[in-house]
Protein backbone atom coordinates (compact mmCIF):
# COMPACT_ATOMS: atom_id res chain seq x y z
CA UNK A 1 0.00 0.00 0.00
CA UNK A 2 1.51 3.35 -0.94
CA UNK A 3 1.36 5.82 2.40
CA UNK A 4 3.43 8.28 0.42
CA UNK A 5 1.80 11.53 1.38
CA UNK A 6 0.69 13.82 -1.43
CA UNK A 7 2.83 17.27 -1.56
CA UNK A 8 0.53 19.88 -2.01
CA UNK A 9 2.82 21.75 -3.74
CA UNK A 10 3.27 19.46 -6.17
CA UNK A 11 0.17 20.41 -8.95
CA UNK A 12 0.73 22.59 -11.64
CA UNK A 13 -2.86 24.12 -11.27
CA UNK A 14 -2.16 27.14 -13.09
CA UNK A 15 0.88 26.07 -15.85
CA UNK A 16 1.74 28.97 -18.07
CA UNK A 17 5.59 29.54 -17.69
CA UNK A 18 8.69 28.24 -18.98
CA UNK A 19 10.68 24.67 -18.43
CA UNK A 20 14.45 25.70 -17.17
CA UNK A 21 16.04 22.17 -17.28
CA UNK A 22 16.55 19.15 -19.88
CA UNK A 23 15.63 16.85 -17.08
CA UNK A 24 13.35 18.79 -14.47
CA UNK A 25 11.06 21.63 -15.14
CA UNK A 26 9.93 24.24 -12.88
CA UNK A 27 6.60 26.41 -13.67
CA UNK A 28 5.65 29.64 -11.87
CA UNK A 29 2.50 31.05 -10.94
CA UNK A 30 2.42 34.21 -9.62
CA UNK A 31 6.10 34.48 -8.92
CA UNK A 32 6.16 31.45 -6.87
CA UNK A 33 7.25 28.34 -7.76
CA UNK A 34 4.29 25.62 -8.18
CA UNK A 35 6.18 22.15 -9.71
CA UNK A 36 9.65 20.68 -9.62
CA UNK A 37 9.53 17.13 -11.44
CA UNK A 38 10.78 16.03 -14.28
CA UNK A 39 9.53 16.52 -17.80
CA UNK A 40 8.14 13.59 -18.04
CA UNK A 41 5.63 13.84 -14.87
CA UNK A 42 5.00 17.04 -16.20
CA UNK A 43 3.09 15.65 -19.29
CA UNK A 44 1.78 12.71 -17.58
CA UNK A 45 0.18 15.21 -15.29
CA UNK A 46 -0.98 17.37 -18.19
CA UNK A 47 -2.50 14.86 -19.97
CA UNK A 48 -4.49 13.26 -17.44
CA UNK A 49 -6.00 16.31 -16.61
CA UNK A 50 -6.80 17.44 -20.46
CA UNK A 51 -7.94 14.37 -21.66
CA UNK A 52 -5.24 14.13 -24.89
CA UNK A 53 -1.26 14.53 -24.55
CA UNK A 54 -0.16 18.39 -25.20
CA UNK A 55 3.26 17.33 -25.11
CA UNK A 56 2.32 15.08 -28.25
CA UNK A 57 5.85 14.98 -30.74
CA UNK A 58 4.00 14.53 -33.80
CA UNK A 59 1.41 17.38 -33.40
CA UNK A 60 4.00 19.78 -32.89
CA UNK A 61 6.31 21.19 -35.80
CA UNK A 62 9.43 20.37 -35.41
CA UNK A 63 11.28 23.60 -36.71
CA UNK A 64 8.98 27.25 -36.98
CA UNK A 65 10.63 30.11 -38.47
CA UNK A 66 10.47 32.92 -35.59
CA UNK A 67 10.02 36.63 -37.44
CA UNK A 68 11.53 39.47 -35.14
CA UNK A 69 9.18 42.87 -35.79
CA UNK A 70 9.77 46.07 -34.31
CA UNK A 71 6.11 46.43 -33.49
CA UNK A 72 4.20 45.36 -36.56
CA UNK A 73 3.78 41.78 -35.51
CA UNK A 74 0.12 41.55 -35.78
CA UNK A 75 -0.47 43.97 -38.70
CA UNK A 76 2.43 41.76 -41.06
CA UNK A 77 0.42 38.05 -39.84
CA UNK A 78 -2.93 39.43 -41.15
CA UNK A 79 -1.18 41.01 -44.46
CA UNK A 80 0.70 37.63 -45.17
CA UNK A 81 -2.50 35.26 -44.14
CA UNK A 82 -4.22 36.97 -46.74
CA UNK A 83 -2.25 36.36 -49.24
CA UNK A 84 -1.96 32.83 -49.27
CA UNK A 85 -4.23 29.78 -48.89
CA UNK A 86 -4.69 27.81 -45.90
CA UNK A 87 -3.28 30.10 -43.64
CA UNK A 88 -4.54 30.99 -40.06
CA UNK A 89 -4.09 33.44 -37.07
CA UNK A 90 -3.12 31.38 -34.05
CA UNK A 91 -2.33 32.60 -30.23
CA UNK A 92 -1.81 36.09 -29.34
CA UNK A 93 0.34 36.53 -26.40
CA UNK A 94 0.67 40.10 -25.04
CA UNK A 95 3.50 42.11 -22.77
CA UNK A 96 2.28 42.49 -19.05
CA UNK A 97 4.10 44.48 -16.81
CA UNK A 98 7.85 43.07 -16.16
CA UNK A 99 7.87 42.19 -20.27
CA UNK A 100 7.37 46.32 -20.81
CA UNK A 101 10.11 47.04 -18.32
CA UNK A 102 12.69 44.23 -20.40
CA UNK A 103 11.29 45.40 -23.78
CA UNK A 104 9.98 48.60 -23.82
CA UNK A 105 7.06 47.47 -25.31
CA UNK A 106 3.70 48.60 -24.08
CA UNK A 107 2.07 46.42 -21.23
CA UNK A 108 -1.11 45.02 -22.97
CA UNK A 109 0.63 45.56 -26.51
CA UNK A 110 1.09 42.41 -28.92
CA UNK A 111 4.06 40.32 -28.07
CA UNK A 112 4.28 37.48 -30.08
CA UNK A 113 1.48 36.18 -32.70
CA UNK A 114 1.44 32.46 -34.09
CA UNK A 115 0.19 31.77 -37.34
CA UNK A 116 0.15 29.34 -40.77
CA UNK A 117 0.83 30.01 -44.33
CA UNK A 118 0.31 26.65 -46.73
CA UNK A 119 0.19 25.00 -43.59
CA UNK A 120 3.94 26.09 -42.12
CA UNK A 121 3.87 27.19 -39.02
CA UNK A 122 5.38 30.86 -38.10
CA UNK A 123 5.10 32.94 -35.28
CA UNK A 124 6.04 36.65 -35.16
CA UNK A 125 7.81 38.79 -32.44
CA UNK A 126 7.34 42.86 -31.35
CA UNK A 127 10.89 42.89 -30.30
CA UNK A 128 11.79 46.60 -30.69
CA UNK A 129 13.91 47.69 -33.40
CA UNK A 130 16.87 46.49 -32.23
CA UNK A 131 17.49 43.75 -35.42
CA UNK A 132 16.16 43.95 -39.09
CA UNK A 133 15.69 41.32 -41.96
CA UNK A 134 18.27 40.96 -44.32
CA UNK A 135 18.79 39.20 -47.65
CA UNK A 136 20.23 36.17 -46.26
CA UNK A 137 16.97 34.41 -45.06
CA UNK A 138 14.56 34.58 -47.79
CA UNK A 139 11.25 32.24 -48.29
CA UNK A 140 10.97 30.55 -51.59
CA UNK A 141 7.35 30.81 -52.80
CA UNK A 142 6.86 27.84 -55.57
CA UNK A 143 4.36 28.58 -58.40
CA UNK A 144 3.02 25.78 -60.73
CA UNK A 145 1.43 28.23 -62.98
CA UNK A 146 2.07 32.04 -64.62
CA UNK A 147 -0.47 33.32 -62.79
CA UNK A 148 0.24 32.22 -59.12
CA UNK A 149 3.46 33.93 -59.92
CA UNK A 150 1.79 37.29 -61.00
CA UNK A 151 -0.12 36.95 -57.57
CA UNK A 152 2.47 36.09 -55.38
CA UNK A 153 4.76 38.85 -56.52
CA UNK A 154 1.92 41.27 -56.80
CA UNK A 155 0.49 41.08 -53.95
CA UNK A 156 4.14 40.74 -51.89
CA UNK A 157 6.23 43.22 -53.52
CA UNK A 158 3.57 46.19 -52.75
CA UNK A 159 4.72 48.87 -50.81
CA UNK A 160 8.14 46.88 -51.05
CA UNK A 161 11.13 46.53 -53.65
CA UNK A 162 11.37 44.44 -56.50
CA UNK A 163 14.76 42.87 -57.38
CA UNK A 164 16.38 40.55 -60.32
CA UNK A 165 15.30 36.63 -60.65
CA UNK A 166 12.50 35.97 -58.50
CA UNK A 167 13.25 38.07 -55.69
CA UNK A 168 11.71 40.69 -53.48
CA UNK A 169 11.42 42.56 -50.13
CA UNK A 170 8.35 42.83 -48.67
CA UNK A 171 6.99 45.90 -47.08
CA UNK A 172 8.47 44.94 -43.59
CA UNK A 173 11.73 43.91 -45.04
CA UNK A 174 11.51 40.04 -45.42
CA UNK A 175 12.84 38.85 -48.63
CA UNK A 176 10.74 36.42 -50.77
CA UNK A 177 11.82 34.01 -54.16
CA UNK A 178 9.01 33.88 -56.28
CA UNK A 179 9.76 30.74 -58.39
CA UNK A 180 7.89 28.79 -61.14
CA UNK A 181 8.13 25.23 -60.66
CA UNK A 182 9.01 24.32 -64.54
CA UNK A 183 12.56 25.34 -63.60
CA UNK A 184 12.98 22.46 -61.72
CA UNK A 185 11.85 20.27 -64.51
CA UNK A 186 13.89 21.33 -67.72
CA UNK A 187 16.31 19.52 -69.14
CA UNK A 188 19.59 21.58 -69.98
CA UNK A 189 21.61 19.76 -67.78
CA UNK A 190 21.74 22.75 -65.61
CA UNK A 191 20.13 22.70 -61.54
CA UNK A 192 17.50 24.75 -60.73
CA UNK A 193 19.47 27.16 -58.56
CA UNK A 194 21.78 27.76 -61.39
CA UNK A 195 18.94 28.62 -64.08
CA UNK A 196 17.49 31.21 -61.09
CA UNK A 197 21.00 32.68 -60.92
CA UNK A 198 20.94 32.93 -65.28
CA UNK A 199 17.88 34.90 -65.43
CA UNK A 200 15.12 32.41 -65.42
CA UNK A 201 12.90 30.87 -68.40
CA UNK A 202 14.21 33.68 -70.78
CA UNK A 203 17.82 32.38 -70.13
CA UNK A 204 16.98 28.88 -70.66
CA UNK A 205 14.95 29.37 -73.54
CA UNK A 206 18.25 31.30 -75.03
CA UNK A 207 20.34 28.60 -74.40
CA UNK A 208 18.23 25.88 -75.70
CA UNK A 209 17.92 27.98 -79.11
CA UNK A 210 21.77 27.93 -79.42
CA UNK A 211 21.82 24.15 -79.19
């Protein structure tokens, strides 16, 4: 018979912070500390008391972009989810008090917001404007027909700047490939990345001609 008392201490009745350790995890409520226990016990806990498994591996994504804003978070997710299909505005989470004395952001103001384009999850930071995109992460858009690409760079270059091959810079500053798909399917020996870099269709049409 197990006469193990019960630490009262010991349920997470109000779980909303961070885990702090590969092999325990604490979680605060109100500033005091609620649960020490492993992982594990953690999500046996949890999913007891909801019913399913939050902690589930294959329902979460393994790898989500994270987009640092100054403080246009919530006004770039509803631009982008309306632009392509199957997209969706997830969780809001806002600043409270000690996040507006870290930040500078406004208590009550939009912190982070996830969301889904085609299905990929993203979520999207008010961080200040401390760091900006740059060209070096850019999100390859891949069009099967003339007129997805017409949309796509449309509809993401406004208010932005248009550059050579495919690529753009949104409004915000996050750079974009607009690429048709046929590129990956001709046959001139040459990769796909390498008939981007040549100028596209025109270019391979051109070399073809020569042949």
């Amino acid at each position: 018979m197990n006469t193990e008392k019960k630490n009262p201490r010991s349920d997470p009745a109000d779980v909303h912070s961070s885990f702090r350790a590969r092999s325990t995890c604490r979680v605060n409520s109100g500033g005091r500390q609620r649960w020490t226990g492993t992982f594990d016990q953690l999500a046996a806990y949890l999913a007891k008391r909801c019913k399913t498994n939050p902690l589930k591996v294959d329902s979460i994504q393994k790898i989500t972009p994270f987009l640092w804003f100054d403080n246009q978070a919530e006004e770039a997710v509803k631009f982008y989810t309306s632009i392509f299909k199957n997209s969706r505005i997830g969780k809001i989470a806002r600043y409270g008090e000690a996040g507006e004395q870290v930040s500078g952001q406004p208590a009550g103001s939009v912190m982070t917001v996830e969301f889904q384009l085609e299905g990929q999850e993203f979520v999207a930071l008010n961080g200040g404007p401390h760091f900006k995109f740059t060209e070096a992460i850019s999100f390859v858009v891949n069009c099967k027909t003339q007129a997805e690409v017409d949309k796509f760079w449309k509809k993401l270059s406004a208010g932005g700047t248009e550059a050579q091959c495919g690529w753009l810079k949104d409004k915000y500053g996050l750079c974009w490939q607009i690429v048709p798909t046929v590129l990956s399917h001709a046959q001139n020996g040459e990769t796909r990345h390498q008939k981007i870099e040549a100028g596209g269709e025109a270019k391979i049409r051109r070399t073809e001609e020569k042949r």
